[in-house]
Structure formats: structure tokens, C-alpha cells
N, C-alpha and C. Protein backbone atom coordinates (compact mmCIF):
# COMPACT_ATOMS: atom_id res chain seq x y z
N UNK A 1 -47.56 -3.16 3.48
CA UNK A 1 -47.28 -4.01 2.34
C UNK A 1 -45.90 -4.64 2.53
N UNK A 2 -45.92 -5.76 2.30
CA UNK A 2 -44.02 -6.65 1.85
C UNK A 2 -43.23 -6.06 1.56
N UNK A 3 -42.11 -6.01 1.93
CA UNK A 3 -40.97 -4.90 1.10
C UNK A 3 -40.08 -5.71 0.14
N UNK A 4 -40.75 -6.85 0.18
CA UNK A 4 -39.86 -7.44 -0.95
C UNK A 4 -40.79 -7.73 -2.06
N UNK A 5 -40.38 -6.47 -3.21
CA UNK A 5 -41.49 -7.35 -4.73
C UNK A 5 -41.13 -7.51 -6.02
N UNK A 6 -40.65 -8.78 -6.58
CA UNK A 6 -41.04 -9.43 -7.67
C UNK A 6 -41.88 -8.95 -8.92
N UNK A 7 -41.66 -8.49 -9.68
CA UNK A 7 -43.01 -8.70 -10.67
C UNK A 7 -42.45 -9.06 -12.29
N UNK A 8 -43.22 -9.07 -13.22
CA UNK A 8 -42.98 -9.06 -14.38
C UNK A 8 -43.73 -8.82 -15.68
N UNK A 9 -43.08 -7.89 -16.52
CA UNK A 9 -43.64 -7.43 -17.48
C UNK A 9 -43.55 -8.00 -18.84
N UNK A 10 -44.57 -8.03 -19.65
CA UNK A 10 -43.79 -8.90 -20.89
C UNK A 10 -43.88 -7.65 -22.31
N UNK A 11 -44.44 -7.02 -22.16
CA UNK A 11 -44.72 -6.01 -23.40
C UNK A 11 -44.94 -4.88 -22.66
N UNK A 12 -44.44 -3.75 -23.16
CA UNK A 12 -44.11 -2.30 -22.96
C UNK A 12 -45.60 -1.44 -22.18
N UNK A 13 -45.81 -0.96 -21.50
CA UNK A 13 -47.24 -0.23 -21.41
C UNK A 13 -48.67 -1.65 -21.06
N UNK A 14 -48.01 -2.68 -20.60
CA UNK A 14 -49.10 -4.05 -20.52
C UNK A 14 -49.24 -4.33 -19.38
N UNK A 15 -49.96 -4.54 -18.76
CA UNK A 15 -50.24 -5.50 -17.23
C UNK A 15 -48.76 -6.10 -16.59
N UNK A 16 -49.00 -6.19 -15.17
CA UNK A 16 -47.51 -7.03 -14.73
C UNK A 16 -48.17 -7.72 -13.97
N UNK A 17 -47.46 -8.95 -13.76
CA UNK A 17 -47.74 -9.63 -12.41
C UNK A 17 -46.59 -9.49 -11.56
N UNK A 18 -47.24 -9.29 -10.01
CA UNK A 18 -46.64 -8.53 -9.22
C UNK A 18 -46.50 -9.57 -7.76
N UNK A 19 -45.27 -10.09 -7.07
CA UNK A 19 -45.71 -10.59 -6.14
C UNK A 19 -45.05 -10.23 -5.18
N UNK A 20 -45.31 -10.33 -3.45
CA UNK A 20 -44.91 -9.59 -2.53
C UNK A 20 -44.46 -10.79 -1.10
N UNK A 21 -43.60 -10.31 -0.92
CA UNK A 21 -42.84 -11.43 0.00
C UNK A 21 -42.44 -10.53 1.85
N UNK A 22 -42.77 -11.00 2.54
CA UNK A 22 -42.00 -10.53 3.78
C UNK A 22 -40.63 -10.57 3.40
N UNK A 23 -40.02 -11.40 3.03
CA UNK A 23 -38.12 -11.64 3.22
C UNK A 23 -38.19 -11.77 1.85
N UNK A 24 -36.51 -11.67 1.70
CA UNK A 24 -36.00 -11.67 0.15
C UNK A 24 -36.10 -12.99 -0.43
N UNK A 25 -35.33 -14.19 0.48
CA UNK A 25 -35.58 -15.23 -0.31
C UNK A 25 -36.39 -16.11 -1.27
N UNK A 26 -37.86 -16.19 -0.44
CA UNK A 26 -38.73 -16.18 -1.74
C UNK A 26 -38.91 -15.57 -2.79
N UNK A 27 -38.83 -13.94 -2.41
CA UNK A 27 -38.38 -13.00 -3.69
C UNK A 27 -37.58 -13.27 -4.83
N UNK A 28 -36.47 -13.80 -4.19
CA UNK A 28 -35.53 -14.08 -5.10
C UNK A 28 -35.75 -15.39 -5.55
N UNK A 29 -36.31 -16.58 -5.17
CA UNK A 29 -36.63 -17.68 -6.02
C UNK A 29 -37.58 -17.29 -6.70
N UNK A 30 -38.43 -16.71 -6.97
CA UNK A 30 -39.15 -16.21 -7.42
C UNK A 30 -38.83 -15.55 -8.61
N UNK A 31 -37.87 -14.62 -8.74
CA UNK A 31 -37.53 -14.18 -9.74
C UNK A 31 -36.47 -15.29 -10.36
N UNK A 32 -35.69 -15.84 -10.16
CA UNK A 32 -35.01 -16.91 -10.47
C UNK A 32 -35.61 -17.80 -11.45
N UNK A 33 -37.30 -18.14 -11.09
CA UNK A 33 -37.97 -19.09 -11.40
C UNK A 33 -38.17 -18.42 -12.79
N UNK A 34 -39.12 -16.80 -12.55
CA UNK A 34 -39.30 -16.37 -14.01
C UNK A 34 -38.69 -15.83 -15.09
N UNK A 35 -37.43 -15.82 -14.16
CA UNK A 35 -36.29 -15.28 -15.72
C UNK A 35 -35.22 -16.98 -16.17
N UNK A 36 -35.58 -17.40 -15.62
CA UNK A 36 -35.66 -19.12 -16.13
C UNK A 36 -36.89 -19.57 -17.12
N UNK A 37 -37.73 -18.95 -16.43
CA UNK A 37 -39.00 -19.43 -17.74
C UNK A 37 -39.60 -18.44 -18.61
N UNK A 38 -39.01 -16.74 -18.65
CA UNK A 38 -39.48 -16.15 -19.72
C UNK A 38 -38.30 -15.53 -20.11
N UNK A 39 -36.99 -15.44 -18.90
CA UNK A 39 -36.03 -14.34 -19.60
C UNK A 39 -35.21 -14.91 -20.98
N UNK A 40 -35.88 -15.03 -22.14
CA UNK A 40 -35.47 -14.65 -23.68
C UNK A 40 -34.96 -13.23 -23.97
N UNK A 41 -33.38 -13.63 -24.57
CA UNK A 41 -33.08 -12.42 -25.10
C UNK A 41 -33.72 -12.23 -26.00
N UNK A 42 -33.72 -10.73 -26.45
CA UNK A 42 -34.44 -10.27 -27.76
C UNK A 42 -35.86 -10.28 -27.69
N UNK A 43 -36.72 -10.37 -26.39
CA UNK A 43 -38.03 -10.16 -25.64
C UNK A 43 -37.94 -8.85 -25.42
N UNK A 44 -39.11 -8.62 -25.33
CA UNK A 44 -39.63 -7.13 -24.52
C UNK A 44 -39.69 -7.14 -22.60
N UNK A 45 -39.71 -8.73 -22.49
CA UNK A 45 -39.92 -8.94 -21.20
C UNK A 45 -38.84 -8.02 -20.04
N UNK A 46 -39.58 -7.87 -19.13
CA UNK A 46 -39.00 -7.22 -18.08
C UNK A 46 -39.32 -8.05 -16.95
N UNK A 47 -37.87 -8.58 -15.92
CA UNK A 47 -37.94 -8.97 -15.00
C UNK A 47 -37.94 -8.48 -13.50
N UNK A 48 -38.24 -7.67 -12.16
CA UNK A 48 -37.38 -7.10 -11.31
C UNK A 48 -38.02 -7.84 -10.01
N UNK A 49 -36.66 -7.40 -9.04
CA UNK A 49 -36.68 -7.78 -7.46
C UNK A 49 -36.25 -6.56 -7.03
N UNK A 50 -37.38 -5.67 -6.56
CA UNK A 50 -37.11 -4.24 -5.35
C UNK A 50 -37.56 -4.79 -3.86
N UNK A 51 -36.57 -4.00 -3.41
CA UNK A 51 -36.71 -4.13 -1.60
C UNK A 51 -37.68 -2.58 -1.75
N UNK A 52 -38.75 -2.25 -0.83
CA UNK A 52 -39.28 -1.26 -0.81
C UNK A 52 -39.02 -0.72 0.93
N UNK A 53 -38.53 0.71 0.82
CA UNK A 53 -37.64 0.93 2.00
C UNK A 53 -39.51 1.53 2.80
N UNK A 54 -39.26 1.87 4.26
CA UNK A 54 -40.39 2.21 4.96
C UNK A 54 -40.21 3.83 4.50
N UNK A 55 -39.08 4.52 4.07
CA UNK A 55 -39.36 6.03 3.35
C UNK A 55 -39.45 5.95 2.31
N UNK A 56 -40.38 5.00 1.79
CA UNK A 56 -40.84 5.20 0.32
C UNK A 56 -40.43 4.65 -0.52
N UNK A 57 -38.84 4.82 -0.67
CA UNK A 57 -37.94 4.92 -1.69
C UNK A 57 -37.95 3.42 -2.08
N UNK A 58 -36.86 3.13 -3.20
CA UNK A 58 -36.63 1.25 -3.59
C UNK A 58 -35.55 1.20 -3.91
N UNK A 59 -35.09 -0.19 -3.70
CA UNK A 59 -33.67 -0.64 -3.75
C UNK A 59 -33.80 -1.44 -4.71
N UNK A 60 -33.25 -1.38 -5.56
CA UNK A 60 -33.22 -2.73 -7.01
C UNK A 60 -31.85 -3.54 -6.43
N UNK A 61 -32.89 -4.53 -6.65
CA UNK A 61 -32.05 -5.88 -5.86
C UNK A 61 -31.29 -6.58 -7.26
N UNK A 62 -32.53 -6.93 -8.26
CA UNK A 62 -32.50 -8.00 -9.72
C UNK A 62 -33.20 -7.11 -10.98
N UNK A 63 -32.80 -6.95 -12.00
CA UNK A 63 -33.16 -6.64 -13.25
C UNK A 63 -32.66 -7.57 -14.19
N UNK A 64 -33.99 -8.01 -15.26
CA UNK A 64 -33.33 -8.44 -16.43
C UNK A 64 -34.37 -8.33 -17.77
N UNK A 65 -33.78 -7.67 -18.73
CA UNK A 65 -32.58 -7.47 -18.39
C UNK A 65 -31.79 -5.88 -17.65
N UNK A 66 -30.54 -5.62 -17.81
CA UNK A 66 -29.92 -4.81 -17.13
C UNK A 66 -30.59 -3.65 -17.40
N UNK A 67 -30.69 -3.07 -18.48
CA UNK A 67 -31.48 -2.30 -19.06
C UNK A 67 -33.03 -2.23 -19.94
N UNK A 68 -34.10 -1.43 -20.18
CA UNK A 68 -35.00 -2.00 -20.78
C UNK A 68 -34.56 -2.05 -22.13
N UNK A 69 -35.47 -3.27 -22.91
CA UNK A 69 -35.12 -3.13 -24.12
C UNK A 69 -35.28 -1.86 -25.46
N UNK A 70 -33.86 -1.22 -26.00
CA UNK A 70 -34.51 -0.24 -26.94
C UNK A 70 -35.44 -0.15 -27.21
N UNK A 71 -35.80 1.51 -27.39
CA UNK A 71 -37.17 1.97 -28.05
C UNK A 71 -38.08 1.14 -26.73
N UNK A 72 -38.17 0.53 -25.73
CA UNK A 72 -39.35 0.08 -24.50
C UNK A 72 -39.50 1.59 -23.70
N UNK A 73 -40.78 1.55 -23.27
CA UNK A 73 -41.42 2.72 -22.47
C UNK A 73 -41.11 1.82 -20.57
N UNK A 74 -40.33 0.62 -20.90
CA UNK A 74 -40.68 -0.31 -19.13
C UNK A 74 -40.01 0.92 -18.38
N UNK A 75 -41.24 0.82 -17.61
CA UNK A 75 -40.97 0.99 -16.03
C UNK A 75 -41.78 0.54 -14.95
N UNK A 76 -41.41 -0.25 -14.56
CA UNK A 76 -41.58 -1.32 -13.49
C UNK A 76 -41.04 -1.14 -12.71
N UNK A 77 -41.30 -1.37 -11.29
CA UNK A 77 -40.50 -1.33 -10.11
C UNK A 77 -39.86 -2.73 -9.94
């Protein structure tokens, strides 16, 4: 799988769309694009860009926001 992925959540416990890139750069326009067109403060929305390492683990590249919003169950990679 890509180790670079994108996705986004808009409500707590809901579906994400998820997208997967060889390299970061598209990744990162990518997320650029959707926290330009959904990141509203005071949303439930969740934005992120993880690098996914070959031991498993993930590197958070982009969050937005920084934290999930109070009282949210997000967890998204």
C-alpha cells in the first residue's frame, strides 16, 4: 500500500474518504485542497496526512484541526 495517506472525516464514528499517494506531494495538495474546502472551524470535520512507516507504525505529517473537536470520538489516521 502508499505510505502516504490523506483522508477525511466529517462527523464522529462516520465513513472517511481515504486517499493514497506513492510521494508526499500529492498528499499534501491533497490535503491542502480539503481543508480549503471543508476545514470550518466549529465542524466536527477531521482532516489528516500520515506517512505510513514499512514497521507499521505512522508519522502525522498534517492535522486539522490540531486536536479533535471536544466531546469527538475521531480517530483517523
Amino acid at each position: 500500500m502508499p505510505p502516504f495517506v490523506t483522508a477525511i472525516q466529517f462527523v464522529p464514528g462516520g465513513p472517511r474518504v481515504t486517499g493514497y499517494w506513492e510521494t508526499e506531494p500529492p498528499a499534501a495538495r491533497k490535503w491542502v485542497e480539503w481543508f480549503g474546502l471543508y476545514g470550518v472551524p466549529g465542524t466536527s470535520t477531521v482532516i489528516t496526512l500520515v506517512e505510513q512507516r514499512p514497521d507499521s507504525s505512522e508519522r502525522s505529517l498534517k492535522r486539522w484541526p490540531d486536536e479533535p473537536p471536544a466531546g469527538s470520538d475521531h480517530r483517523i489516521a
